[in-house]
PDB file of N, CA and C in Angstrom:
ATOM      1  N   UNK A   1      14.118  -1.007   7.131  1.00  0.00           N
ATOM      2  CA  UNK A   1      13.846  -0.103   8.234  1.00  0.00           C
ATOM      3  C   UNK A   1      14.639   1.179   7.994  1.00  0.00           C
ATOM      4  N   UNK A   2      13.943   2.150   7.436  1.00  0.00           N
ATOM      5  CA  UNK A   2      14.542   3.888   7.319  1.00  0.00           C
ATOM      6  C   UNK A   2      14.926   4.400   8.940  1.00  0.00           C
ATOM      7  N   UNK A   3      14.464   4.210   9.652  1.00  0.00           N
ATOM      8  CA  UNK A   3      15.311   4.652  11.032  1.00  0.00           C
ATOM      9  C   UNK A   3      15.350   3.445  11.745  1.00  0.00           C
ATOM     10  N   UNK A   4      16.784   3.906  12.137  1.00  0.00           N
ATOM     11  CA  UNK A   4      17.151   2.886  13.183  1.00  0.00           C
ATOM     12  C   UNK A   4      17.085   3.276  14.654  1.00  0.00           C
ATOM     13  N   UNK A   5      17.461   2.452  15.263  1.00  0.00           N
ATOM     14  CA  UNK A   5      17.725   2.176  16.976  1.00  0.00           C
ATOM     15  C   UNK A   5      17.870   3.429  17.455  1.00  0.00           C
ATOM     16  N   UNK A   6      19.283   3.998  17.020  1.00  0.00           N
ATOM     17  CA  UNK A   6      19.521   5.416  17.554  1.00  0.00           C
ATOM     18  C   UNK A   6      18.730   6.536  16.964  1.00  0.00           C
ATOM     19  N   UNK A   7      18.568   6.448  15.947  1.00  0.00           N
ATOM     20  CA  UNK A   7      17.230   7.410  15.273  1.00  0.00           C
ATOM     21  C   UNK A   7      16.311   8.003  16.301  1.00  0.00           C
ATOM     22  N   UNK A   8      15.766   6.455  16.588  1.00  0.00           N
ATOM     23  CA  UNK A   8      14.458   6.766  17.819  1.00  0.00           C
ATOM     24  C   UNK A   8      14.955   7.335  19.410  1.00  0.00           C
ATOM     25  N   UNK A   9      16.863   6.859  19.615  1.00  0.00           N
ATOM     26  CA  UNK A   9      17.021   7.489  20.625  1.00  0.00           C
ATOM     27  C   UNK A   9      17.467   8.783  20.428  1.00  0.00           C
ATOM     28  N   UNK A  10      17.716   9.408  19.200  1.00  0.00           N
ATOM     29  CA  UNK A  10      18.059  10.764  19.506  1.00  0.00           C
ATOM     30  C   UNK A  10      16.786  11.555  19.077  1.00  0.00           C
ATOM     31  N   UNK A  11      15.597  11.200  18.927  1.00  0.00           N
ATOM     32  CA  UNK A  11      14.232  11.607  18.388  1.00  0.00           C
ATOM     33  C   UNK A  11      13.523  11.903  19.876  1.00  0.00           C
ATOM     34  N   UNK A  12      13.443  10.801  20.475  1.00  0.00           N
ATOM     35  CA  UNK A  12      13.143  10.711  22.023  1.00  0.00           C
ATOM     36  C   UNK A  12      14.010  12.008  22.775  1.00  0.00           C
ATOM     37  N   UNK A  13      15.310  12.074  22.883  1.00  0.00           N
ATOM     38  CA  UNK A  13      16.002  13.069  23.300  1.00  0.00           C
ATOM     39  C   UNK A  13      15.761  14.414  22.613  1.00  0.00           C
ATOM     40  N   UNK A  14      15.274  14.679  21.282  1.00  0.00           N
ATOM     41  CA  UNK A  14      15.059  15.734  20.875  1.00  0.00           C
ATOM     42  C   UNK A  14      13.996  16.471  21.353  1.00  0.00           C
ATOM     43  N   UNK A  15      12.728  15.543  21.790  1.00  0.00           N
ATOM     44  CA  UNK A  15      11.381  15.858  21.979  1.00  0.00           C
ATOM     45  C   UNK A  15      11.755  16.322  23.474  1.00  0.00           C
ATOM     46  N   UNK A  16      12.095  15.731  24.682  1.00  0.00           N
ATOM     47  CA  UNK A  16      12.998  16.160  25.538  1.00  0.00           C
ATOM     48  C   UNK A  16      13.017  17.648  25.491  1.00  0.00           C
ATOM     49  N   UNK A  17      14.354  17.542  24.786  1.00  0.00           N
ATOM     50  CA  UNK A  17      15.001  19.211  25.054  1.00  0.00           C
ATOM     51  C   UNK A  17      14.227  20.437  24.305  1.00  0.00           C
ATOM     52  N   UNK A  18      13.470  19.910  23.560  1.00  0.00           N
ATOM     53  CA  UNK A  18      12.025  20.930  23.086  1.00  0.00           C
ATOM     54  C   UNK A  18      11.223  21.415  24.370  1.00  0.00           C
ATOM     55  N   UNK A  19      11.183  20.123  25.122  1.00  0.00           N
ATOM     56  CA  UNK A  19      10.313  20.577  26.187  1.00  0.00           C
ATOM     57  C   UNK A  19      10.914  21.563  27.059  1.00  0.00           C
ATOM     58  N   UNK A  20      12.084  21.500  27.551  1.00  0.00           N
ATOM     59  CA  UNK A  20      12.895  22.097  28.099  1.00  0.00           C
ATOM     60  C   UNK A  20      13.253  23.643  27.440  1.00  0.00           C
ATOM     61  N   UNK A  21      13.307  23.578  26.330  1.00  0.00           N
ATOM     62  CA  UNK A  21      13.393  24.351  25.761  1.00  0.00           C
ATOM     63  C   UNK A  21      12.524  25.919  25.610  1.00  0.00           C
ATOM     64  N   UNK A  22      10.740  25.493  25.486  1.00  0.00           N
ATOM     65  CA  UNK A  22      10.063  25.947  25.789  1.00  0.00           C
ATOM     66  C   UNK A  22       9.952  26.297  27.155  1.00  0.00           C
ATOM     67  N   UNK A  23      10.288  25.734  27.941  1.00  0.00           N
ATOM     68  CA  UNK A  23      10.029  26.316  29.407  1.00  0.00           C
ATOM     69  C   UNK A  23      11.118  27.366  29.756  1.00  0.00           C
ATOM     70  N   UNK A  24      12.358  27.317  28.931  1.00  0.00           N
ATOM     71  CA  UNK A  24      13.653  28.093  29.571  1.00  0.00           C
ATOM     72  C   UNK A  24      13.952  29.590  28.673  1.00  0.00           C
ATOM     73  N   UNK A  25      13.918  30.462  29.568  1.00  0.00           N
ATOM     74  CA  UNK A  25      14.291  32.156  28.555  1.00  0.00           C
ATOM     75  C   UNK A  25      15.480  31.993  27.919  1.00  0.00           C
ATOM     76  N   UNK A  26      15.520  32.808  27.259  1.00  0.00           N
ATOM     77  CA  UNK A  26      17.023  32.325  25.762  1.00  0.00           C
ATOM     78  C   UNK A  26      17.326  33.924  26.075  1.00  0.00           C
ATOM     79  N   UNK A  27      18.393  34.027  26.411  1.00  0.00           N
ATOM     80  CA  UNK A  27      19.139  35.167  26.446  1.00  0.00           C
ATOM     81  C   UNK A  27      19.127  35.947  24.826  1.00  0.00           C
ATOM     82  N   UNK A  28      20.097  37.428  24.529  1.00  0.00           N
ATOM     83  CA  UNK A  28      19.838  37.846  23.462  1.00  0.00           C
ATOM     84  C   UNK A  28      21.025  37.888  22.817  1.00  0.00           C
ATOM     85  N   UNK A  29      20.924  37.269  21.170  1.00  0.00           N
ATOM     86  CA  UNK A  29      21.665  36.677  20.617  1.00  0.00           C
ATOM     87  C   UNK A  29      22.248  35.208  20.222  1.00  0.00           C
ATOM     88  N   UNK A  30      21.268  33.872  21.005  1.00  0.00           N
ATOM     89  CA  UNK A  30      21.715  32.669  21.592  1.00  0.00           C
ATOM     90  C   UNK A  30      20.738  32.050  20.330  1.00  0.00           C
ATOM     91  N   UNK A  31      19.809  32.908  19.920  1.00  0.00           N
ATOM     92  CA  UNK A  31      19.031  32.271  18.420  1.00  0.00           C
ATOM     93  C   UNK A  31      19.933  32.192  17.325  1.00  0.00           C
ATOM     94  N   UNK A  32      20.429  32.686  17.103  1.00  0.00           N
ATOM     95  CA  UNK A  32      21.617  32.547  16.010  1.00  0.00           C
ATOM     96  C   UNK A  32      22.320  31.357  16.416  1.00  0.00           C
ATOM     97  N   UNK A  33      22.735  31.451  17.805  1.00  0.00           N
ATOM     98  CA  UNK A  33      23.879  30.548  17.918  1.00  0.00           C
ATOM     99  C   UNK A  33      22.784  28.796  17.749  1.00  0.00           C
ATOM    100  N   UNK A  34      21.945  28.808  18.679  1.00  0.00           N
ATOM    101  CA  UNK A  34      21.407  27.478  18.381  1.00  0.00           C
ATOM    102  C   UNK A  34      21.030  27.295  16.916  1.00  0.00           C
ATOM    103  N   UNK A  35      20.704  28.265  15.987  1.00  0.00           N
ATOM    104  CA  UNK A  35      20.433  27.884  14.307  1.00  0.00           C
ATOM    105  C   UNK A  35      20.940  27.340  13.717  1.00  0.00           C
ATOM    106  N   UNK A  36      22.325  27.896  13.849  1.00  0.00           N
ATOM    107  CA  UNK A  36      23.923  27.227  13.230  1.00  0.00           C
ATOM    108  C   UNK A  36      24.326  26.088  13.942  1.00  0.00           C
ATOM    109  N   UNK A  37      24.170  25.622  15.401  1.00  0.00           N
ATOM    110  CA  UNK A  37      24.377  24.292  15.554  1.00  0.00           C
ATOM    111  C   UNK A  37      23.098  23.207  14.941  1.00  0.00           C
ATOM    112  N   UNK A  38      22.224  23.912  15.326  1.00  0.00           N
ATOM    113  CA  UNK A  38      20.436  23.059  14.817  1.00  0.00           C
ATOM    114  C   UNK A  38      21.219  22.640  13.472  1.00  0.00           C
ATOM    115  N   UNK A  39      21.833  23.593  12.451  1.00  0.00           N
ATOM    116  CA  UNK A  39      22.312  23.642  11.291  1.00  0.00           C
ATOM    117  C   UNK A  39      23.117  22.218  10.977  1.00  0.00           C
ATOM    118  N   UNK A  40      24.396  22.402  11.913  1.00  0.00           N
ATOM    119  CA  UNK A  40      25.453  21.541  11.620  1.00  0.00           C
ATOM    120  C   UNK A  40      25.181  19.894  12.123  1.00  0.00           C
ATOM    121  N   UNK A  41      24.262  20.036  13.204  1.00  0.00           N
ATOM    122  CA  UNK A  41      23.996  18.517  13.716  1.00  0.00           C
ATOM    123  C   UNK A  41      22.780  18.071  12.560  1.00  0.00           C
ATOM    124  N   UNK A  42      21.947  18.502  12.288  1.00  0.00           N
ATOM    125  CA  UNK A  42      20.865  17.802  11.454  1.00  0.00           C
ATOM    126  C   UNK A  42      21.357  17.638  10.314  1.00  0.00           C
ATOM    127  N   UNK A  43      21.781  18.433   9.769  1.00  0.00           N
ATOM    128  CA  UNK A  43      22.625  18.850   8.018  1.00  0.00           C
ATOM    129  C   UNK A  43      23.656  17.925   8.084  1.00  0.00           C
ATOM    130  N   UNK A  44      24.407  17.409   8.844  1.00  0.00           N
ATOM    131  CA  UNK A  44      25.358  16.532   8.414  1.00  0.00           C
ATOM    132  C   UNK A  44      25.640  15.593   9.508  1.00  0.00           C
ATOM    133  N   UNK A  45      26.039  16.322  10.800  1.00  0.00           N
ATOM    134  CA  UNK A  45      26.633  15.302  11.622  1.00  0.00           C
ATOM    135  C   UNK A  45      25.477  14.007  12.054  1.00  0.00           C
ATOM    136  N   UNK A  46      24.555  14.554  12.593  1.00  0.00           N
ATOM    137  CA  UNK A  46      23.779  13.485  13.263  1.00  0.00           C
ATOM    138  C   UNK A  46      23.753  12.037  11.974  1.00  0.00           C
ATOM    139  N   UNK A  47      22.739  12.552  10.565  1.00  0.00           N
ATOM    140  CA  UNK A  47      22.854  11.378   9.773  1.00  0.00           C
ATOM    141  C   UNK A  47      24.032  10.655   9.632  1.00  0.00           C
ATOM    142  N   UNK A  48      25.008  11.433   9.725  1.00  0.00           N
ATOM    143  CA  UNK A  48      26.381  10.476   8.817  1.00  0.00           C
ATOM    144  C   UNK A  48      26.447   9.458  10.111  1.00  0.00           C
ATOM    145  N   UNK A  49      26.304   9.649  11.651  1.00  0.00           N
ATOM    146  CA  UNK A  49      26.574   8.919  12.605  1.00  0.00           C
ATOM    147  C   UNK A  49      25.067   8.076  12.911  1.00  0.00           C
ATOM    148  N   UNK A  50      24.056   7.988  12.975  1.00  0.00           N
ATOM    149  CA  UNK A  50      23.021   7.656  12.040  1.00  0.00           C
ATOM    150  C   UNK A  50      23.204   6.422  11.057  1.00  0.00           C
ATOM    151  N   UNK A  51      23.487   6.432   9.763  1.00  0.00           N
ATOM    152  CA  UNK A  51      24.207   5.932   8.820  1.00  0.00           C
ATOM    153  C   UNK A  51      25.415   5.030   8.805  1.00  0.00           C
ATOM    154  N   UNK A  52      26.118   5.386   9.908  1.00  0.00           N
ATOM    155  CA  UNK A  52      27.562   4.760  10.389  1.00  0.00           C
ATOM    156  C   UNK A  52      27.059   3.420  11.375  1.00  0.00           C
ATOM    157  N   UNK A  53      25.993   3.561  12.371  1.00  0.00           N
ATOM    158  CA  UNK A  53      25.520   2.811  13.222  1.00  0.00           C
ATOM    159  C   UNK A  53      24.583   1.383  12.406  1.00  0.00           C
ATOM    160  N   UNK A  54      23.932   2.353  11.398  1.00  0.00           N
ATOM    161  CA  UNK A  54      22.688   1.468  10.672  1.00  0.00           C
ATOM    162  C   UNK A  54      23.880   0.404   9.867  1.00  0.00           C
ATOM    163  N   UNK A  55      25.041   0.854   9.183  1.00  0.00           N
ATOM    164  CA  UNK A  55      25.868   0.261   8.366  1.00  0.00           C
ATOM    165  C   UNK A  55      26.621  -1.178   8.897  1.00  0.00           C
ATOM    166  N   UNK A  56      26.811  -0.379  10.690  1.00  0.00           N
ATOM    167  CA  UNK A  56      27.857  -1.652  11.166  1.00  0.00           C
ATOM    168  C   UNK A  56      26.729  -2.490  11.485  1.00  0.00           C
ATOM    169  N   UNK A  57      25.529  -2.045  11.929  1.00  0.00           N
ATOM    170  CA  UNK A  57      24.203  -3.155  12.408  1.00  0.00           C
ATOM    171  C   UNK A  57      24.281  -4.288  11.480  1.00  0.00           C
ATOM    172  N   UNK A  58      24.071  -3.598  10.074  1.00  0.00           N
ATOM    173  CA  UNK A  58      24.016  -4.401   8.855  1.00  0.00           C
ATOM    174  C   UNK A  58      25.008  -5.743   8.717  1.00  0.00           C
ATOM    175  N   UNK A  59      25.932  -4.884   9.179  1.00  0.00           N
ATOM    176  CA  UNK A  59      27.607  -5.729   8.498  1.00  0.00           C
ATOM    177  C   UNK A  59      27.549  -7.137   9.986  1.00  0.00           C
ATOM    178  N   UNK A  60      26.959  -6.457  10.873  1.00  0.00           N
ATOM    179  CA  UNK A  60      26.807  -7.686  11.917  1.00  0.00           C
ATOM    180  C   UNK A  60      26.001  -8.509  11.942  1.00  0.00           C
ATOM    181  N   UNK A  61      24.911  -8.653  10.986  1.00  0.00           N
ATOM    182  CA  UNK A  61      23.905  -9.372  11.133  1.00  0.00           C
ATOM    183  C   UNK A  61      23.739 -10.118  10.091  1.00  0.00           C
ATOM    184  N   UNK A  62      24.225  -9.339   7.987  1.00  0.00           N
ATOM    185  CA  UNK A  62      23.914 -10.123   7.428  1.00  0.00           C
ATOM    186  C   UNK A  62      25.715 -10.222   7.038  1.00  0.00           C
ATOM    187  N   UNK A  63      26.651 -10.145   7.359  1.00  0.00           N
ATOM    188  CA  UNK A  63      28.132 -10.330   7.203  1.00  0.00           C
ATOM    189  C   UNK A  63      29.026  -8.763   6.370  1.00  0.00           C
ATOM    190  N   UNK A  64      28.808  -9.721   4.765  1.00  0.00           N
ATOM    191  CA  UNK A  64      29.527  -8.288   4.424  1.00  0.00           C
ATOM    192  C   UNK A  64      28.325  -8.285   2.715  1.00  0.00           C
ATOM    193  N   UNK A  65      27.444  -7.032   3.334  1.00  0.00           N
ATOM    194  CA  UNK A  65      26.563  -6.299   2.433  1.00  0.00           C
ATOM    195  C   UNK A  65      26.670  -6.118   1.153  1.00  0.00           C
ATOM    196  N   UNK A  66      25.698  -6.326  -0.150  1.00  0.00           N
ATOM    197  CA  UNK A  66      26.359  -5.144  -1.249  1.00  0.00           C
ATOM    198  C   UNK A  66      25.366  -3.962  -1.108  1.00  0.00           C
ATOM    199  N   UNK A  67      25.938  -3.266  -1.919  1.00  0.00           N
ATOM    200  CA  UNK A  67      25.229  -1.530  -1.945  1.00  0.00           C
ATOM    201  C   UNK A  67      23.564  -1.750  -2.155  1.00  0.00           C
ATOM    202  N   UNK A  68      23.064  -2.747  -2.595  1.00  0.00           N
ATOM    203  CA  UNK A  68      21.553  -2.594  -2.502  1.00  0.00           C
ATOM    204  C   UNK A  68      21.018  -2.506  -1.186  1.00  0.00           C
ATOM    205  N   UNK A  69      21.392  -3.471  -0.621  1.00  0.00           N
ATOM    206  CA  UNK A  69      20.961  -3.960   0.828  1.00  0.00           C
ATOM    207  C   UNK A  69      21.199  -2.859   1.794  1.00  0.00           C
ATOM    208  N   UNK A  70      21.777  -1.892   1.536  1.00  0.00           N
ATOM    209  CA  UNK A  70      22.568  -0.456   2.023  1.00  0.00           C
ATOM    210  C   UNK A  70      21.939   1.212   1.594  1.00  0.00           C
ATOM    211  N   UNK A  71      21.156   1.226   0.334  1.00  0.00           N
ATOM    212  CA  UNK A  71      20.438   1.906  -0.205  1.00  0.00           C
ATOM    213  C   UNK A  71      19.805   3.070   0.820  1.00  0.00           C
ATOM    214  N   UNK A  72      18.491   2.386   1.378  1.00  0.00           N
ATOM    215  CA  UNK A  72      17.701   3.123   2.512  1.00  0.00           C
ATOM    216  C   UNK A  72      18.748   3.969   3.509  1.00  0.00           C
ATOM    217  N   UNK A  73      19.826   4.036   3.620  1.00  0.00           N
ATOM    218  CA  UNK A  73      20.319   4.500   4.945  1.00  0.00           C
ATOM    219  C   UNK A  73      20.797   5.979   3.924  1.00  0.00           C
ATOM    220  N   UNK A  74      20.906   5.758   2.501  1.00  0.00           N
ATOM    221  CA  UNK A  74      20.895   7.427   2.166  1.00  0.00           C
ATOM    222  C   UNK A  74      19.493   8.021   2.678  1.00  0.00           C
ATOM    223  N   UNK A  75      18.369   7.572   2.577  1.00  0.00           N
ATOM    224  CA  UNK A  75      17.077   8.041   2.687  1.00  0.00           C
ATOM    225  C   UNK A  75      17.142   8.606   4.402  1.00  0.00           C
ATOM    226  N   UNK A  76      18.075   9.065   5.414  1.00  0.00           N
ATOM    227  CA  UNK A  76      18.002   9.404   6.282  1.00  0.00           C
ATOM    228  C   UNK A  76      18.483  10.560   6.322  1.00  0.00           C
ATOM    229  N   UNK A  77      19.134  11.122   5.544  1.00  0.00           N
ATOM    230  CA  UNK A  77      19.582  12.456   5.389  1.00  0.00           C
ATOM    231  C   UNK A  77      18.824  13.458   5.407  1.00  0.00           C
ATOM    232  N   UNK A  78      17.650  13.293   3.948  1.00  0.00           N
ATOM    233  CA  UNK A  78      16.159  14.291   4.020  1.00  0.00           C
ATOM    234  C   UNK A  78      15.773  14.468   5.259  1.00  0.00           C
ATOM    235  N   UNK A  79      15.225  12.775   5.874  1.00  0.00           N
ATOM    236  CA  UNK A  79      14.500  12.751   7.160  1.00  0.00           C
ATOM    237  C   UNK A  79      15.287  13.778   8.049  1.00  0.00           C
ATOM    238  N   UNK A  80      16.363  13.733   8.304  1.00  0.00           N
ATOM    239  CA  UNK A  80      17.287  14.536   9.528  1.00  0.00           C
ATOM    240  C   UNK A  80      17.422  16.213   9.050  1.00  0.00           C
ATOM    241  N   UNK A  81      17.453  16.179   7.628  1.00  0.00           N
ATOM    242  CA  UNK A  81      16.923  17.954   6.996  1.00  0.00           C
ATOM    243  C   UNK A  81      15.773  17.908   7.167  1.00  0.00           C
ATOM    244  N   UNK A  82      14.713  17.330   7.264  1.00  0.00           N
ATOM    245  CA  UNK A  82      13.306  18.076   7.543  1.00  0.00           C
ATOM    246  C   UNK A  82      13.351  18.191   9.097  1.00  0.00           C
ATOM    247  N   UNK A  83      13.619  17.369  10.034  1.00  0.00           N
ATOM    248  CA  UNK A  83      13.836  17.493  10.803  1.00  0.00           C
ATOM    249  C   UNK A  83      14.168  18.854  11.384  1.00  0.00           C
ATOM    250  N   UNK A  84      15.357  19.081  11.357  1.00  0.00           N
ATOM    251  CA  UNK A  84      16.146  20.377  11.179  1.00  0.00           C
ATOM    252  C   UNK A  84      15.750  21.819  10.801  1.00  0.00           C
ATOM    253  N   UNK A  85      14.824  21.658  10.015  1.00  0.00           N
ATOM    254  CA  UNK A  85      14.101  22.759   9.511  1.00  0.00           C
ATOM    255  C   UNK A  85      12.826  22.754  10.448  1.00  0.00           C
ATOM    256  N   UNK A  86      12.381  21.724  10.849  1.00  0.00           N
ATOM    257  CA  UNK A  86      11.271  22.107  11.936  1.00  0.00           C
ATOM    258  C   UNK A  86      11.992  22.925  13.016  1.00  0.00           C
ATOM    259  N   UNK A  87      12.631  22.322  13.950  1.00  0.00           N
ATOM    260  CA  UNK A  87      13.916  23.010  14.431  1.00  0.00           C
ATOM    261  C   UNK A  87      14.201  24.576  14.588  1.00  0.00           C
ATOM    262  N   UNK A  88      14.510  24.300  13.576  1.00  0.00           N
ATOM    263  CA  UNK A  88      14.544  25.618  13.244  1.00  0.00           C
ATOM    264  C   UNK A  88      13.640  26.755  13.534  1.00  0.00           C
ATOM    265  N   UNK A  89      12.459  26.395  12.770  1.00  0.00           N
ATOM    266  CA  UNK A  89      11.467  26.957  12.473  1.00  0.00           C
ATOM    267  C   UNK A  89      10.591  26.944  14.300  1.00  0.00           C
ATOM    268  N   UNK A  90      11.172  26.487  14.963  1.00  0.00           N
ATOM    269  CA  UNK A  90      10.802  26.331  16.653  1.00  0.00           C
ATOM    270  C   UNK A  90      11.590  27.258  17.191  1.00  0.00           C
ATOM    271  N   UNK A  91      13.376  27.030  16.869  1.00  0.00           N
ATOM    272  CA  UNK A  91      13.363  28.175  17.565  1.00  0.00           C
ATOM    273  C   UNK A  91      13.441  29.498  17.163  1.00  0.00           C
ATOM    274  N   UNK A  92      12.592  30.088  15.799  1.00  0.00           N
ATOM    275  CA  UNK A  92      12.679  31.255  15.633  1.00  0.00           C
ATOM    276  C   UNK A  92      10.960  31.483  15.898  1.00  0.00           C
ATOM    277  N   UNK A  93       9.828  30.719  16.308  1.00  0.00           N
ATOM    278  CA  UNK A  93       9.149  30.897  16.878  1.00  0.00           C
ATOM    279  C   UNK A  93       8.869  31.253  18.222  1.00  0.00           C
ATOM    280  N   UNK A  94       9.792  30.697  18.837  1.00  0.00           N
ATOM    281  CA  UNK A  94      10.307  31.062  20.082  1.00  0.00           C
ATOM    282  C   UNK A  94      10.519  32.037  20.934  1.00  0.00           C
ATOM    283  N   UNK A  95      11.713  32.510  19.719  1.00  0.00           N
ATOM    284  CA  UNK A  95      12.540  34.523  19.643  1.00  0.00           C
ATOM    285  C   UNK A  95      11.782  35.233  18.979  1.00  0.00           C
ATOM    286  N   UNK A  96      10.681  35.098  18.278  1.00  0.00           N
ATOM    287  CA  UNK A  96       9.336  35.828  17.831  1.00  0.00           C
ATOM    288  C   UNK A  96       8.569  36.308  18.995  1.00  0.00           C
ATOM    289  N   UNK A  97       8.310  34.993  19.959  1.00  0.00           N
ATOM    290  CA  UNK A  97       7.425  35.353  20.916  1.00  0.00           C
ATOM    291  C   UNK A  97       8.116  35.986  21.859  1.00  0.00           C
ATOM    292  N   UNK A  98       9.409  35.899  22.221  1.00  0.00           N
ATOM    293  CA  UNK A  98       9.954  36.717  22.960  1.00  0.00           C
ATOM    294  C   UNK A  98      10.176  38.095  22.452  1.00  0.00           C
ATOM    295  N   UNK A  99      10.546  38.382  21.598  1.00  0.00           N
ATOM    296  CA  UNK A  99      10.411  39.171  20.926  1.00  0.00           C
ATOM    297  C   UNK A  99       9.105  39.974  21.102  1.00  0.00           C
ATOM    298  N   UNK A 100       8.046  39.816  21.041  1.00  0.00           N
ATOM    299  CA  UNK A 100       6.763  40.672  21.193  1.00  0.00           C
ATOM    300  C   UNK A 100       6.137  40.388  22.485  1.00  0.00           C
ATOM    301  N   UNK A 101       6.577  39.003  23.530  1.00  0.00           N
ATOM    302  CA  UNK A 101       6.148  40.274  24.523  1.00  0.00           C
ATOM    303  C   UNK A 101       7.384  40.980  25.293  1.00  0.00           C
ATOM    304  N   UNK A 102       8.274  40.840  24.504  1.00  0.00           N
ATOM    305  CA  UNK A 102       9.162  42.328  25.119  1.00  0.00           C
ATOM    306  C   UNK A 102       8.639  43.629  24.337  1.00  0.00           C
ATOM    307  N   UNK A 103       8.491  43.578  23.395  1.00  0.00           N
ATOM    308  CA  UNK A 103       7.915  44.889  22.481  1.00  0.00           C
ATOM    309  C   UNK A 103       6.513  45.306  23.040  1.00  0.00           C
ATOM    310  N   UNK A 104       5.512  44.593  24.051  1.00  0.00           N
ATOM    311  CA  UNK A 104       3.978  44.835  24.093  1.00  0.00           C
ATOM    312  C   UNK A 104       4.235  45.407  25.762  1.00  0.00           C
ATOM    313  N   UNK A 105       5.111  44.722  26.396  1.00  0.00           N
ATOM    314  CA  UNK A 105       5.311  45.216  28.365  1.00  0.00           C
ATOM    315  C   UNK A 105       5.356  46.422  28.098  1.00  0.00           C
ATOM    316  N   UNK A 106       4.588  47.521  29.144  1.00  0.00           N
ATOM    317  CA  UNK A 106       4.650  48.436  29.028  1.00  0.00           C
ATOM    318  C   UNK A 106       4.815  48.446  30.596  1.00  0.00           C
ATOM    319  N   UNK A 107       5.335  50.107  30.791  1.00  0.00           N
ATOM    320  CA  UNK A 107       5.843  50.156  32.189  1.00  0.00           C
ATOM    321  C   UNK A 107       4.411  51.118  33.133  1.00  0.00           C
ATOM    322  N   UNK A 108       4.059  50.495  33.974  1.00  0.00           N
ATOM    323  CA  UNK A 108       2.277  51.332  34.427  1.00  0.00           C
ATOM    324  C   UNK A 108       3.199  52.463  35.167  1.00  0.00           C
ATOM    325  N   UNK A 109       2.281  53.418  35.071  1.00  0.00           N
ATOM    326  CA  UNK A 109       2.355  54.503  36.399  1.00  0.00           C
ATOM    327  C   UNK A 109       1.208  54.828  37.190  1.00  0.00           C
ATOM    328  N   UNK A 110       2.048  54.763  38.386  1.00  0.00           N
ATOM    329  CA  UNK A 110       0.971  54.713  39.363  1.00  0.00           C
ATOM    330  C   UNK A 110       1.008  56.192  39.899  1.00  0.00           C
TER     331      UNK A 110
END
């Protein structure tokens, strides 16, 4: 099993705050800042804790593992970088669209 338990609960929570996400205005400058965290949680933190969870599952169920039986839980890293890059790629779609229709409002005169 390439994802585990928490996988699906922080996948579930991701889809979540997308939604939320889309519905809420992003102030100017706050795209950068969510890139570089989008950055640091997918790129490293989330898998290694990910990986840490799948490891002790392991160690509780079949005792004490060797490295074969352990293999697949590198294969979560990519998954959590592609991830990440969708991410990404959401919220600079986002600040695009904000972006143009602030550039298209025009002010009427009456």
């Amino acid at each position: 099993m390439i994802l585990g338990y928490l996988d699906y609960i922080i996948f579930g929570f991701l889809i979540f705050l997308n939604i939320l996400f889309w519905k809420k205005e992003i102030g100017e400058g706050k795209g950068c800042i969510l890139t570089i965290i989008v950055g640091i949680l997918f790129g490293l933190l989330l898998p290694t804790i990910s990986s840490f969870f799948e490891i002790q599952r392991v160690k509780t169920i079949v005792g004490n593992p060797d490295s074969t039986e352990l293999l697949y839980t590198y294969f979560i890293y990519p998954i959590y970088w592609g991830i990440g890059i969708i991410q990404t790629i959401v919220i600079g779609i986002k600040m695009s669209l904000k972006n143009t229709d602030k550039l298209y409002k025009t002010d009427s005169i009456k």
